[in-house]
Protein backbone atom coordinates (compact mmCIF):
# COMPACT_ATOMS: atom_id res chain seq x y z
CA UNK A 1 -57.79 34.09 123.48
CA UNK A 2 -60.71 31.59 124.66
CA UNK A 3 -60.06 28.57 127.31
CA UNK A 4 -60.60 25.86 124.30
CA UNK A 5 -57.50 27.71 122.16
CA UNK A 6 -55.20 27.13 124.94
CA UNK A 7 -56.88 23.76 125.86
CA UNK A 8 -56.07 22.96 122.22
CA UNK A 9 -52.67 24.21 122.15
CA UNK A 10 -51.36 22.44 125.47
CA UNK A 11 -53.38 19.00 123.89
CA UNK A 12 -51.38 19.54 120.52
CA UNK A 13 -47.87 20.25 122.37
CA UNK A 14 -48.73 16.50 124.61
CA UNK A 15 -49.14 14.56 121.06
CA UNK A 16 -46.33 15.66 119.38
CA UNK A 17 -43.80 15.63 122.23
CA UNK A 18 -45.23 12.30 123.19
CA UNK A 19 -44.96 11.01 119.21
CA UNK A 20 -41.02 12.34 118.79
CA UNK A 21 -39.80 11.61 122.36
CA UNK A 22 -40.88 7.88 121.43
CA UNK A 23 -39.48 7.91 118.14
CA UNK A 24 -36.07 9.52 119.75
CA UNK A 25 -35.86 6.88 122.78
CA UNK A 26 -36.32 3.71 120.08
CA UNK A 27 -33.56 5.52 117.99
CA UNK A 28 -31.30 5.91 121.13
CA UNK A 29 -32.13 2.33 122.22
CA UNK A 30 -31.08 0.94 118.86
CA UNK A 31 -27.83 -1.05 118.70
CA UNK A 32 -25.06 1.38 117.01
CA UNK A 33 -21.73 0.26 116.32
CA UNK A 34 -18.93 1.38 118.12
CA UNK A 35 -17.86 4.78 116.50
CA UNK A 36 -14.52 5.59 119.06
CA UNK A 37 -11.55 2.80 119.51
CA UNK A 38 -13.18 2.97 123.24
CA UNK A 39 -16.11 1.17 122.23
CA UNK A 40 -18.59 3.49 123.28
CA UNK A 41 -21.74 4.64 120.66
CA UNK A 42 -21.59 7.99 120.56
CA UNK A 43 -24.08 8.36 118.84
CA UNK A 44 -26.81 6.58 120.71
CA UNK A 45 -25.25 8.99 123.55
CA UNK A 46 -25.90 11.87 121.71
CA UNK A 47 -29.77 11.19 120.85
CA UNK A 48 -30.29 10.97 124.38
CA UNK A 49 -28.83 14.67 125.05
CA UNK A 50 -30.41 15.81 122.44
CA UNK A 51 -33.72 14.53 123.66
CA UNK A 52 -35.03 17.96 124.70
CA UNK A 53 -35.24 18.63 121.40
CA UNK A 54 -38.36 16.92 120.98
CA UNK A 55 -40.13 19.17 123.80
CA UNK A 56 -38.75 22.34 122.04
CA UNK A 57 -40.74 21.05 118.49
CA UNK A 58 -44.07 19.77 120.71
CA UNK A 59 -44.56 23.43 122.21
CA UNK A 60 -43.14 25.36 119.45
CA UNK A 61 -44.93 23.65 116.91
CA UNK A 62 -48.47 24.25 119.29
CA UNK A 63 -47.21 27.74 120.10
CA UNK A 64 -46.70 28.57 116.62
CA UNK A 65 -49.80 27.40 115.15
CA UNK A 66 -51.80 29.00 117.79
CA UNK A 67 -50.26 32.48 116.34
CA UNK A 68 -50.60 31.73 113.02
CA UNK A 69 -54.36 30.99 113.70
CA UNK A 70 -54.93 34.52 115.46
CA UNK A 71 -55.29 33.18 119.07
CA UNK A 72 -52.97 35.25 120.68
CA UNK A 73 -55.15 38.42 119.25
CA UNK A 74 -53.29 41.45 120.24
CA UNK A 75 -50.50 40.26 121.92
CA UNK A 76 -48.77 38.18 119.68
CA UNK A 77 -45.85 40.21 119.05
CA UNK A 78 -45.43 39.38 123.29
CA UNK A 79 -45.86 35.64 122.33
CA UNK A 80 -43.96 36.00 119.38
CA UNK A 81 -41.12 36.94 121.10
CA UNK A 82 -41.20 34.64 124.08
CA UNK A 83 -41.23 31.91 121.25
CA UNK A 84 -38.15 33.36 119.39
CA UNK A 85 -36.17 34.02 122.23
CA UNK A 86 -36.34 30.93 123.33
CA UNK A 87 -35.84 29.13 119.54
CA UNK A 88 -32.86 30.62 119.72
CA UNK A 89 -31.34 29.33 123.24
CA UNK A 90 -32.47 26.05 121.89
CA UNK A 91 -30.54 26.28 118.99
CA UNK A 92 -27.87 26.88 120.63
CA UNK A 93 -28.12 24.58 123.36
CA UNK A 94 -28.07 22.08 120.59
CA UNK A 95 -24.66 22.91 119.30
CA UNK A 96 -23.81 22.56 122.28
CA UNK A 97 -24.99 19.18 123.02
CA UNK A 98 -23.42 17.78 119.49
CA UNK A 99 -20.06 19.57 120.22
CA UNK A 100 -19.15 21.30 123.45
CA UNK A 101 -18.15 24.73 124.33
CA UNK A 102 -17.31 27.30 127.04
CA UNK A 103 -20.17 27.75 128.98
CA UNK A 104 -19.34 31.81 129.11
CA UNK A 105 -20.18 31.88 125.58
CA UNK A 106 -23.90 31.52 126.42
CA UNK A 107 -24.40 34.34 127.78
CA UNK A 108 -24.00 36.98 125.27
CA UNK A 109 -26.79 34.65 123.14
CA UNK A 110 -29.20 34.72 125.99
CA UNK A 111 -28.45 38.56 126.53
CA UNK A 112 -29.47 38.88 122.84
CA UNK A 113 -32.77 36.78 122.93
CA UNK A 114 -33.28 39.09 126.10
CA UNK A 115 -33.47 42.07 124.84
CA UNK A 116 -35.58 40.78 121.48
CA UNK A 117 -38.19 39.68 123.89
CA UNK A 118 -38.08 43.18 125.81
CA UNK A 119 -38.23 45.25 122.51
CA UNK A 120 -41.16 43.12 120.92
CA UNK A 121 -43.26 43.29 124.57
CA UNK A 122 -42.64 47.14 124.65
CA UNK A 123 -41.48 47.73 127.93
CA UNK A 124 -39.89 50.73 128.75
CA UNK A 125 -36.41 51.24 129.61
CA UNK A 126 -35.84 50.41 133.11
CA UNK A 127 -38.49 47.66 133.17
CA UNK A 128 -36.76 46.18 130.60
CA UNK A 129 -33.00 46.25 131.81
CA UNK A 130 -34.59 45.03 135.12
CA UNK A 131 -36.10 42.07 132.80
CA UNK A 132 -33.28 41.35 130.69
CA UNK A 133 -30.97 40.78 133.97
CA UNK A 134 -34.10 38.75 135.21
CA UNK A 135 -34.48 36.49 132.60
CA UNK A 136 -30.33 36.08 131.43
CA UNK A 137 -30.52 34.67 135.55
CA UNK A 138 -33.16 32.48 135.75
CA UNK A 139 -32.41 31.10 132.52
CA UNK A 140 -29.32 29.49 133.96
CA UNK A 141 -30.63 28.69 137.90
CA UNK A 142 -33.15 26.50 136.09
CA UNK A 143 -30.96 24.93 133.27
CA UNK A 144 -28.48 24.05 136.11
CA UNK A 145 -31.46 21.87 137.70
CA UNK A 146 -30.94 19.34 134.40
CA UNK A 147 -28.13 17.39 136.25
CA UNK A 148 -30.32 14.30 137.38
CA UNK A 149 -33.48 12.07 135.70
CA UNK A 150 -36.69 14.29 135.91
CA UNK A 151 -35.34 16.88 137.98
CA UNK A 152 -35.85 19.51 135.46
CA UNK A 153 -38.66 18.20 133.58
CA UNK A 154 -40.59 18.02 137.05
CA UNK A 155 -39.35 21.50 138.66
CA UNK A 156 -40.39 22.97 135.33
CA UNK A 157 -43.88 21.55 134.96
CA UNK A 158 -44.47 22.91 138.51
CA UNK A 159 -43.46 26.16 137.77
CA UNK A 160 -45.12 26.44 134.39
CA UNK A 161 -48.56 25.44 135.85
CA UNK A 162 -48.43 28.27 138.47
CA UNK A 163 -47.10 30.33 135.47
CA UNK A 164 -50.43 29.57 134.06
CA UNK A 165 -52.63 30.18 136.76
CA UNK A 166 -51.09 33.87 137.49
CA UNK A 167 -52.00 34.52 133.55
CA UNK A 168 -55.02 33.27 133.50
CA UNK A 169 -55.98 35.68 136.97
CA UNK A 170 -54.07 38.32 135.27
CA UNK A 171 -56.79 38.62 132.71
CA UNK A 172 -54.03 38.42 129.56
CA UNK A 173 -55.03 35.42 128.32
CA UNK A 174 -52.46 35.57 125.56
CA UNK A 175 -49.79 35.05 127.78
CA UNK A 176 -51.17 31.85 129.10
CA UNK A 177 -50.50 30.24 125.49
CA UNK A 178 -46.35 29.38 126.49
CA UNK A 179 -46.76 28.07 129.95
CA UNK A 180 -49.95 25.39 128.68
CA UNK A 181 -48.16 24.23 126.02
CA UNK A 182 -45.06 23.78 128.21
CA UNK A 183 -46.83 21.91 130.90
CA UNK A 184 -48.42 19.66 128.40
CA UNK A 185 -44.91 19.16 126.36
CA UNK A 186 -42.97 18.34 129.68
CA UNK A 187 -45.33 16.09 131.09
CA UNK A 188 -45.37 13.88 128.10
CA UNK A 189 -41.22 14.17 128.27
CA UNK A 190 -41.50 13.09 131.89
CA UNK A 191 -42.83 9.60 130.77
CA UNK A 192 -39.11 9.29 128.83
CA UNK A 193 -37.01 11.18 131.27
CA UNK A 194 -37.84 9.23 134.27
CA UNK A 195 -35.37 7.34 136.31
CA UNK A 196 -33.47 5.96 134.52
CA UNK A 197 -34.37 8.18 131.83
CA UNK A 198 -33.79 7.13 128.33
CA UNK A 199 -34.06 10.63 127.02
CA UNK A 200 -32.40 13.65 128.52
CA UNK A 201 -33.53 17.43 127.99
CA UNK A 202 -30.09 18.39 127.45
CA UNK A 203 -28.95 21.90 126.77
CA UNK A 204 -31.29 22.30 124.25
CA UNK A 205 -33.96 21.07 126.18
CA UNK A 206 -32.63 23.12 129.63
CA UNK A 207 -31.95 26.51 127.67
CA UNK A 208 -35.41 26.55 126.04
CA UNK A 209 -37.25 25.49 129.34
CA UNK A 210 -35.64 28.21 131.49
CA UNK A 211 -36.14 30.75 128.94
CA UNK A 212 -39.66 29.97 128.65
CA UNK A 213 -40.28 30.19 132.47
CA UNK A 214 -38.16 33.31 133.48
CA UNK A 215 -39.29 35.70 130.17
CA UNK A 216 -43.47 34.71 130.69
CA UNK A 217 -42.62 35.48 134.31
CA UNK A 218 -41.05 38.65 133.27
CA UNK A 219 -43.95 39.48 130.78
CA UNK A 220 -46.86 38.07 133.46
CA UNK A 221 -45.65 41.06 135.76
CA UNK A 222 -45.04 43.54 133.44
CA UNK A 223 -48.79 43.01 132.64
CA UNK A 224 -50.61 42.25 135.77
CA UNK A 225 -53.06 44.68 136.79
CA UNK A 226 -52.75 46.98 139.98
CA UNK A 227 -52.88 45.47 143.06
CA UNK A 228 -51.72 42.21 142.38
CA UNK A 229 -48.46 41.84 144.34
CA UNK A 230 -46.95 40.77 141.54
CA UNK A 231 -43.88 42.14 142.32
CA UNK A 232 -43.40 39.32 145.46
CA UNK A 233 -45.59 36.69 143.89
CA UNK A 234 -43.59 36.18 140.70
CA UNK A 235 -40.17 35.98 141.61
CA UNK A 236 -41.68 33.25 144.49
CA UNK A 237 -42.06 30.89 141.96
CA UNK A 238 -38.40 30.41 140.76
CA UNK A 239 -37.13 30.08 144.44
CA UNK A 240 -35.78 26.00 144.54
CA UNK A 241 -33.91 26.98 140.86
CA UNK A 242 -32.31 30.15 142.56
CA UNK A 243 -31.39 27.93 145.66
CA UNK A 244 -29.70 25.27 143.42
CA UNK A 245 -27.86 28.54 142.08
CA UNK A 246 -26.83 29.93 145.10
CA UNK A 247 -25.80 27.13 146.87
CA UNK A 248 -23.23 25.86 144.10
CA UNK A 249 -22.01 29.64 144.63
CA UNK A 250 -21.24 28.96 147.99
CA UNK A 251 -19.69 26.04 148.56
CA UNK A 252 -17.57 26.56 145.34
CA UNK A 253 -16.07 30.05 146.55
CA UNK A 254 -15.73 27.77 150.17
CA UNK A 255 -13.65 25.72 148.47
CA UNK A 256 -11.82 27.76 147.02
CA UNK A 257 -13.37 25.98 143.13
CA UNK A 258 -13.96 27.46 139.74
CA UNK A 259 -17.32 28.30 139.85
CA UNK A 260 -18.08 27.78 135.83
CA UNK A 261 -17.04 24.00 136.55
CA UNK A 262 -20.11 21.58 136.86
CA UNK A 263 -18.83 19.46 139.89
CA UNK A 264 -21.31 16.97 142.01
CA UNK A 265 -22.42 19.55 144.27
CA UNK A 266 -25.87 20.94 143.51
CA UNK A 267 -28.80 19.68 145.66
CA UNK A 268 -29.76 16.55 144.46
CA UNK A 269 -26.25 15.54 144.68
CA UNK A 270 -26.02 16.32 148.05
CA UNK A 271 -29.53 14.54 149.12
CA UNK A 272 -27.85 11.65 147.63
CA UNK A 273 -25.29 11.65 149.91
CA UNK A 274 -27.63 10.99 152.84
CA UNK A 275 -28.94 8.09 150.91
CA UNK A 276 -32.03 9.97 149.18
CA UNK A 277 -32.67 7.88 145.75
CA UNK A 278 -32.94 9.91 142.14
CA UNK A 279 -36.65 9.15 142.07
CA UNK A 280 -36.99 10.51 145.41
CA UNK A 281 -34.95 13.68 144.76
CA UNK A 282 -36.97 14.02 141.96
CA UNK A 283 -40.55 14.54 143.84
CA UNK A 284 -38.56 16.09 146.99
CA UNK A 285 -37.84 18.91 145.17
CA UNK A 286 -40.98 18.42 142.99
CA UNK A 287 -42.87 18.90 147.00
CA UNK A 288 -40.64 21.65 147.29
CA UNK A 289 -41.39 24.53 144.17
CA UNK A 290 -45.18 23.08 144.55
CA UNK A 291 -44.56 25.30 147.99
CA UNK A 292 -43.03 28.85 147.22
CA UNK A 293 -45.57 28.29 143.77
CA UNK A 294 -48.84 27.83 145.69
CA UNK A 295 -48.29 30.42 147.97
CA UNK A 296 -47.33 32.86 145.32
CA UNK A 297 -50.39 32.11 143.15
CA UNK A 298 -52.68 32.72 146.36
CA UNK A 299 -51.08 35.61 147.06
CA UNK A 300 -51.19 36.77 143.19
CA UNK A 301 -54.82 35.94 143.52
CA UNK A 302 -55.10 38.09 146.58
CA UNK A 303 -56.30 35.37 148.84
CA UNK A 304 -52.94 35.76 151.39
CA UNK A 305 -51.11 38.76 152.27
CA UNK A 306 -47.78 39.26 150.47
CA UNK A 307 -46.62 38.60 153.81
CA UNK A 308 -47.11 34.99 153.68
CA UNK A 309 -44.25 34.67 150.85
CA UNK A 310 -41.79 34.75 153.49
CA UNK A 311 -42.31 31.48 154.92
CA UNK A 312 -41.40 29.83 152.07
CA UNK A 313 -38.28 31.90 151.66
CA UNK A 314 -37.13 31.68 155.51
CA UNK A 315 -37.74 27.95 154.97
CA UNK A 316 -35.63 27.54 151.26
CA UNK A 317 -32.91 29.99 153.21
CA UNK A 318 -32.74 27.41 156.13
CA UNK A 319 -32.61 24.42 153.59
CA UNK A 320 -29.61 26.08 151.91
CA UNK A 321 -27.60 26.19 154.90
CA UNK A 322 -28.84 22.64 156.33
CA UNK A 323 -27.42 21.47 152.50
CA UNK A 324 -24.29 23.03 152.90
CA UNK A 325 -23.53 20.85 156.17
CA UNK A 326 -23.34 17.93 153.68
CA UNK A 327 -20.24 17.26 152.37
CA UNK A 328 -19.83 17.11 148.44
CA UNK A 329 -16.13 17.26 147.85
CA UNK A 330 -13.90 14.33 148.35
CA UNK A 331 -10.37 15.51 150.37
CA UNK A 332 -7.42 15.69 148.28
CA UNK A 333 -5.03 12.46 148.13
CA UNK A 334 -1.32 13.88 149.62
CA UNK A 335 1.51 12.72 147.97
CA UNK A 336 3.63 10.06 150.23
CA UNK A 337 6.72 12.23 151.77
CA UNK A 338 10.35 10.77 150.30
CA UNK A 339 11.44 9.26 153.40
CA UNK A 340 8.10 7.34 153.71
CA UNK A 341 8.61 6.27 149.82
CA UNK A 342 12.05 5.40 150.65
CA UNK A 343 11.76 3.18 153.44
CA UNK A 344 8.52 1.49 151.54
CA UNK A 345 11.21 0.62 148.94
CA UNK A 346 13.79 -0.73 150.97
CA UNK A 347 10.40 -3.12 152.72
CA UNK A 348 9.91 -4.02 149.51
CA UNK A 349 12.99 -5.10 148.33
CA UNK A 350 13.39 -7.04 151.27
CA UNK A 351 17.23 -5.34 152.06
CA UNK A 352 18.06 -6.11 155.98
CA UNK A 353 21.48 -5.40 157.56
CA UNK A 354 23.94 -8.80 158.22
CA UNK A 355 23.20 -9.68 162.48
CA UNK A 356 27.03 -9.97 162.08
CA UNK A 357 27.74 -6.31 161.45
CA UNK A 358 28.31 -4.01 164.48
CA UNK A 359 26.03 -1.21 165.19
CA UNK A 360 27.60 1.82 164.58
CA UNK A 361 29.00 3.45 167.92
CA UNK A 362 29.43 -0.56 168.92
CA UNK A 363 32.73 -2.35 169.19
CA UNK A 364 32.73 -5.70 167.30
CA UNK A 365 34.41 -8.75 168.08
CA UNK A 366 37.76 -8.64 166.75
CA UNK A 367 39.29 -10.92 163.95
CA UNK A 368 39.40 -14.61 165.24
CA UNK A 369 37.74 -14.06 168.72
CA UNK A 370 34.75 -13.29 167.97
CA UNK A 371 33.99 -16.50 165.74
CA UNK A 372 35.55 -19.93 165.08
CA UNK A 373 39.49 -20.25 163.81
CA UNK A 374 38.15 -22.35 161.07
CA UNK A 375 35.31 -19.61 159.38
CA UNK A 376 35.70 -17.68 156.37
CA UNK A 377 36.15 -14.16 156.18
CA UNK A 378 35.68 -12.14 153.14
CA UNK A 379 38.20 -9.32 152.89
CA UNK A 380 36.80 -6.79 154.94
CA UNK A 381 36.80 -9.24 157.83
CA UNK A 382 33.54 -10.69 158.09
CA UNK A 383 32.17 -14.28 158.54
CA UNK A 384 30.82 -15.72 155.47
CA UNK A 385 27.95 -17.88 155.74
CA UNK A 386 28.31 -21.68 155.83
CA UNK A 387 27.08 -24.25 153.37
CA UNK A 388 24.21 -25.97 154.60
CA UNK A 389 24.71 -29.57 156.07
CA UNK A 390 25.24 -32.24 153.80
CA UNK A 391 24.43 -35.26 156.10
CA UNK A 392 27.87 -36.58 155.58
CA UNK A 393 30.58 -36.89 157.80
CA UNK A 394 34.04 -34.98 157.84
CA UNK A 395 35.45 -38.78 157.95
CA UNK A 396 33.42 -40.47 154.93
CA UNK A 397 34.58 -37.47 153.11
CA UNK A 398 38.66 -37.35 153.59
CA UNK A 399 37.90 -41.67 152.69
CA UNK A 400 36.47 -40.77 149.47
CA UNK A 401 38.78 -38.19 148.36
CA UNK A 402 41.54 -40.66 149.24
């Protein structure tokens, strides 16, 4: 395959995202009536999940008429697969988005598209076991990432375009075909998905990105030529996805959590915390894979020792643990005790014991010592309370009753 097919493929997969993202946003923007009692449009809600749809048609729709012209020559059953494979997480990602399910249920799908791309690339047993449990993981560390505006979408145009320059120095220029059309479809997505993003990639969107990234990593290594250190350069370039990963992992089994429920505790929650803005998350982690990436394609292209790679992992390992320092649970609220709800209630009901009424351990003053001859007692013996004053005299009022 020549430089001008995939030129033309990745300028093909720009228009076409770019035309059905717009058409998507106006159709999300559009004034809906209310469909739920609540008053929310659910449907205007959905359009925007289902927003990565548009970036699965732009590079399929390239992709596939690159094959169908012969550019992928004679490894388009490699390309054919990739494409498939990840057709079918986007399919299913976009059930998903219209009506939920268990997340668990995923997994025996991705397995599946897995293994399809393995059997079409021809890999041989253990390769492709390795591969399968390669792709199935990175698939989900970078669909995870899709929790803020442009996280993904920038994360995964980083990682496609080193992606593209380990194929293109691999000399299989057939594998270079995915990862130009990707980083042409998700930069024109970007422009949409933004803060505050009017389109969202969604699970569609997230399932078919990851896919794309971990099985043309997979492939890129299978078919690099000797020498290449692809074994250490490859894996480099999914390092801030696989940090997301593992630090939900830990701070969920810290606190004791379910770790299959999405809480507010992945990275760019936690940079928020410290008062780091969505934009700015956005290119900080942006700044981030453009590290592990570079250094990975310089050491793919045998420029640095393999050695080098472990700066940027020493530094994403000393990230992880600075992250987990940042709180990103809220404490439980305990329960008021009974005798602190009890004597809030008897506050609030104003209750208060008589002045008149002894202690108890203290003597009282007995019956007619204690008070005037002339009070009131009730029957158990104590003073009632006296009328207020009238202003009138005990004299003007025996003269008018007489």
């Amino acid at each position: 395959m020549n430089v001008l097919g995939i030129i033309a493929s990745g300028v093909a997969a720009l228009f076409i995202t770019v035309a059905l993202a717009k058409g998507a946003r106006r159709a999300a923007l559009r004034p809906h009536a209310p469909d739920e009692s609540g008053g929310r449009a659910s449907r205007a809600a959905a359009l925007r999940r289902t927003g990565g749809a548009t970036v699965v048609l732009g590079v399929g729709t390239a992709v596939g008429g690159a094959l169908w012209l012969g550019a992928a020559d004679g490894s388009a059953g490699s390309v054919a697969g990739l494409l498939a494979g990840a057709g079918i997480l986007a399919a299913l990602g976009l059930v998903h988005d219209l009506r939920p399910f268990r997340a668990a249920l995923r997994l025996p799908v991705q397995t599946a598209a897995a293994v399809l791309v393995v059997c079409l690339a021809g890999l041989s047993p253990a390769a492709g076991v390795l591969a399968v449990v390669w792709i199935v993981l990175v698939t989900n560390a970078f669909a995870l990432l899709d929790h803020a505006d442009g996280l993904l979408t920038t994360v995964g145009l980083v990682t496609a375009a080193g992606l593209l320059a380990c194929a293109a120095l691999g000399g299989d220029r057939a594998l270079t075909l995915l990862p130009a059309a990707l980083v042409a479809g998700l930069a024109g997505f970007l422009l949409h998905n933004w803060h505050p993003a009017r389109l969202r990639l969604g699970a569609s969107g997230a399932q078919f990105t990851g896919f794309a990234l971990a099985a043309s990593g997979a492939l890129i290594q299978e078919a690099a030529p000797s020498g290449r250190a692809a074994w250490a350069a490859l894996p480099a370039l999914a390092t801030v996805a696989l940090a997301d990963t593992a630090l939900v992992l830990i701070s969920r089994r810290r606190a004791a959590r379910s770790l299959l429920r999405d809480t507010e505790d992945h990275i760019a929650h936690r940079l928020r915390r410290v008062r780091v803005t969505v934009p700015g998350a956005a290119v900080l982690l942006a700044l981030w894979t453009a590290v592990p990436v570079t250094t990975a394609t310089l050491v793919y292209a045998q420029l640095l020792h393999p050695a080098f790679l472990l700066l940027p992992s020493v530094g994403t390992v000393a990230a992880v643990f600075a992250l987990l320092r940042i709180p990103a649970y809220t404490p439980p609220r305990t329960a008021p005790s009974r005798t602190a709800a009890r004597r809030t209630g008897a506050h609030a009901t104003g209750a208060a014991i008589p002045s008149s009424v002894p202690a108890p351990g203290v003597a009282g003053p007995a019956p007619g010592k204690g008070a005037p001859s002339g009070t009131a007692r009730t029957a158990t013996g104590h003073p009632t309370v006296p009328p207020p004053p009238t202003g009138r005299s005990a004299a003007g009022v025996a003269a008018e009753r007489s």
